[in-house]
Protein backbone atom coordinates (compact mmCIF):
# COMPACT_ATOMS: atom_id res chain seq x y z
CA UNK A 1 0.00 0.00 0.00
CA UNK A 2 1.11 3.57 -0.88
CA UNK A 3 1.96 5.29 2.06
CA UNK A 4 -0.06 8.61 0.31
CA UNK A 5 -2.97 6.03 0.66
CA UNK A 6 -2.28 4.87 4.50
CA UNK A 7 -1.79 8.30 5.30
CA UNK A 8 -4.94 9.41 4.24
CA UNK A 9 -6.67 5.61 5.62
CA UNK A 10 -5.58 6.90 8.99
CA UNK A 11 -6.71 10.45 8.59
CA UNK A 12 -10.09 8.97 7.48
CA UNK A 13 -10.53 6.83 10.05
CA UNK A 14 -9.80 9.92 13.08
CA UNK A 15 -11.77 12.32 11.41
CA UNK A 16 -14.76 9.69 10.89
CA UNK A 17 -13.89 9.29 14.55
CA UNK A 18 -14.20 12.26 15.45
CA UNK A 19 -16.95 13.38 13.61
CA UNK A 20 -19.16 10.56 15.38
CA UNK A 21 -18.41 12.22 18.91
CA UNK A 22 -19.16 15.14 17.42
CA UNK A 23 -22.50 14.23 17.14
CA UNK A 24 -22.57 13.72 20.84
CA UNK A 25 -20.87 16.04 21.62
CA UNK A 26 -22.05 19.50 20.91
CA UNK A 27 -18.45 21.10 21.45
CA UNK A 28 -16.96 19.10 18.54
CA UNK A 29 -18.43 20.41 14.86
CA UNK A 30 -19.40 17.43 13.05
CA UNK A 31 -20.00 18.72 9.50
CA UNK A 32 -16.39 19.27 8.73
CA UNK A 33 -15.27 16.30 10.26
CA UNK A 34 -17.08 14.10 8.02
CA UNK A 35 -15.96 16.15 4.57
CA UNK A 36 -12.78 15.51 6.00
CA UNK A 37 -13.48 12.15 6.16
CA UNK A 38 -14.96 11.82 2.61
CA UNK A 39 -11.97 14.02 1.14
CA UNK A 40 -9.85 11.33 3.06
CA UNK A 41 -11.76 8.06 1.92
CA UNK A 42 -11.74 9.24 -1.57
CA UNK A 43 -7.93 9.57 -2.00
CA UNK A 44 -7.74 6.17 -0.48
CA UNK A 45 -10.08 3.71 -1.00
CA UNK A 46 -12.81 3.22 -3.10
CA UNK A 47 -14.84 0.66 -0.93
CA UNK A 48 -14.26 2.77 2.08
CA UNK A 49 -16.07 6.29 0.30
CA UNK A 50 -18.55 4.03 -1.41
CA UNK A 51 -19.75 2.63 2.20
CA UNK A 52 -19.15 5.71 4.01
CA UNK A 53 -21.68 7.88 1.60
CA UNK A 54 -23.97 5.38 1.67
CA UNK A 55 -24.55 5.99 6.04
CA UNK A 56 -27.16 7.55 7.72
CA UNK A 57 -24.59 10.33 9.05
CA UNK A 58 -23.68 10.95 5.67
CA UNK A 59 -27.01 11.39 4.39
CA UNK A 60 -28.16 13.49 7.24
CA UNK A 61 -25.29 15.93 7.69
CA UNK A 62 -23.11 16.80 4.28
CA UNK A 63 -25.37 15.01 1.28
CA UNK A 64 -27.11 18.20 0.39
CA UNK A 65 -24.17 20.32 0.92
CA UNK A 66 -22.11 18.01 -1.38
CA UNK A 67 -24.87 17.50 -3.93
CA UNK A 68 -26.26 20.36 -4.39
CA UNK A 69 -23.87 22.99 -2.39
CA UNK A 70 -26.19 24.32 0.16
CA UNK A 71 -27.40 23.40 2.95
CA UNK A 72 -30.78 23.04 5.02
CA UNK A 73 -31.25 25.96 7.85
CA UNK A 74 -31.47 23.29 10.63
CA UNK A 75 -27.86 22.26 9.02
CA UNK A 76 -26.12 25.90 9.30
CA UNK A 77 -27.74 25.64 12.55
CA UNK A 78 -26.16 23.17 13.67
CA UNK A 79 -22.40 23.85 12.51
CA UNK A 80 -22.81 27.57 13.82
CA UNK A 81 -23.90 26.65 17.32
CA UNK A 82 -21.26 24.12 18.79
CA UNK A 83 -18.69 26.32 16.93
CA UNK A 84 -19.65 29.83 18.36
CA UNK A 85 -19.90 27.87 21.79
CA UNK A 86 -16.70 26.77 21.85
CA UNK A 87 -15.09 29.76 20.14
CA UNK A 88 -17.03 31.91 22.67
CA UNK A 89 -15.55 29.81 25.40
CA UNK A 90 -12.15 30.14 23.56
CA UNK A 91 -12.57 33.94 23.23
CA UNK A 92 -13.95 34.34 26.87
CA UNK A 93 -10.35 32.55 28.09
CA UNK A 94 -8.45 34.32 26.34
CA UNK A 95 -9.84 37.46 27.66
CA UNK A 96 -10.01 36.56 31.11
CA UNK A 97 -6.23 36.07 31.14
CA UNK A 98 -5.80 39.30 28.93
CA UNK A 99 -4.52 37.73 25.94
CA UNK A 100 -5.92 40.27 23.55
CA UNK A 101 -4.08 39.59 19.88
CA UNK A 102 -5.58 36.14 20.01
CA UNK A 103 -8.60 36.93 20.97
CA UNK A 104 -9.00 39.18 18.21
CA UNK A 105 -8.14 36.95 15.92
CA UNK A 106 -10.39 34.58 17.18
CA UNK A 107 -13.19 37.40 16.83
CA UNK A 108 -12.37 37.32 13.27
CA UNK A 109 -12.33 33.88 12.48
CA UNK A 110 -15.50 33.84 13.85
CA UNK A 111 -17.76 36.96 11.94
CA UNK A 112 -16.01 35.35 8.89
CA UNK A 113 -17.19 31.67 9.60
CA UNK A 114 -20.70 33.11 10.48
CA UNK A 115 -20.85 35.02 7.49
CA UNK A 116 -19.60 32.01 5.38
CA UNK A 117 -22.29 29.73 6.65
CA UNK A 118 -25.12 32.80 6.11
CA UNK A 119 -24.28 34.50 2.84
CA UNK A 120 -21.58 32.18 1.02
CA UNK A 121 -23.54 28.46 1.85
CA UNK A 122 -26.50 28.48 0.13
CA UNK A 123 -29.46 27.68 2.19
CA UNK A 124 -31.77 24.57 0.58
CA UNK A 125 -35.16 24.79 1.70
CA UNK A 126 -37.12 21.43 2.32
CA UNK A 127 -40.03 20.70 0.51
CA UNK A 128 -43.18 20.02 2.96
């Protein structure tokens, strides 16, 4: 086996990992966990992506966005929550121990992954 393949076998495997607890675990963003893992299977096996796109995670977390680019607003939800949480928590730290560049910078990342999710995803509405 390649090790280009094993590398990305193994990077598969802990992001599919850790996508999973995310799911659990509302501190840990699932959605790009799982593209990770899909970017991941894809460069290495085959089998692996086909069986991984074919799960229930799959379908209910990145199918749309991958299919048709968008996502569904319970979706964005979802990412933007557990991420502003523990950003805010992040940011909050920081701040408490008067680290002030970082937190900044964390301010930043943040509008800019809000406004990602808001303007630049676009937002698939379901059909009742």
């Amino acid at each position: 086996m390649k090790l280009k393949r094993l590398i990305f076998l193994i990077l598969g495997f802990l992001c599919l990992g850790l996508g999973c607890v995310g799911v659990a675990l509302p501190i840990l963003p699932t959605v790009p966990f799982f593209l990770l893992t899909v970017f991941c299977f894809a460069n290495s096996s085959q089998k692996l992506h086909d069986w991984f796109i074919g799960t229930q995670m799959y379908k209910k977390h990145l199918e749309s966005f991958v299919q048709k680019k968008g996502m569904t607003v319970q979706t964005k939800v979802g990412v933007i929550i557990p991420v502003t949480l523990l950003m805010g928590f992040g940011f909050f730290m920081m701040m408490r121990a008067n680290v002030v560049v970082p937190s900044v910078i964390l301010a930043i990342i943040w509008v800019c992954h809000i406004i990602y999710f808001v303007f630049g995803v676009k937002t698939i509405h379901k059909k009742a």
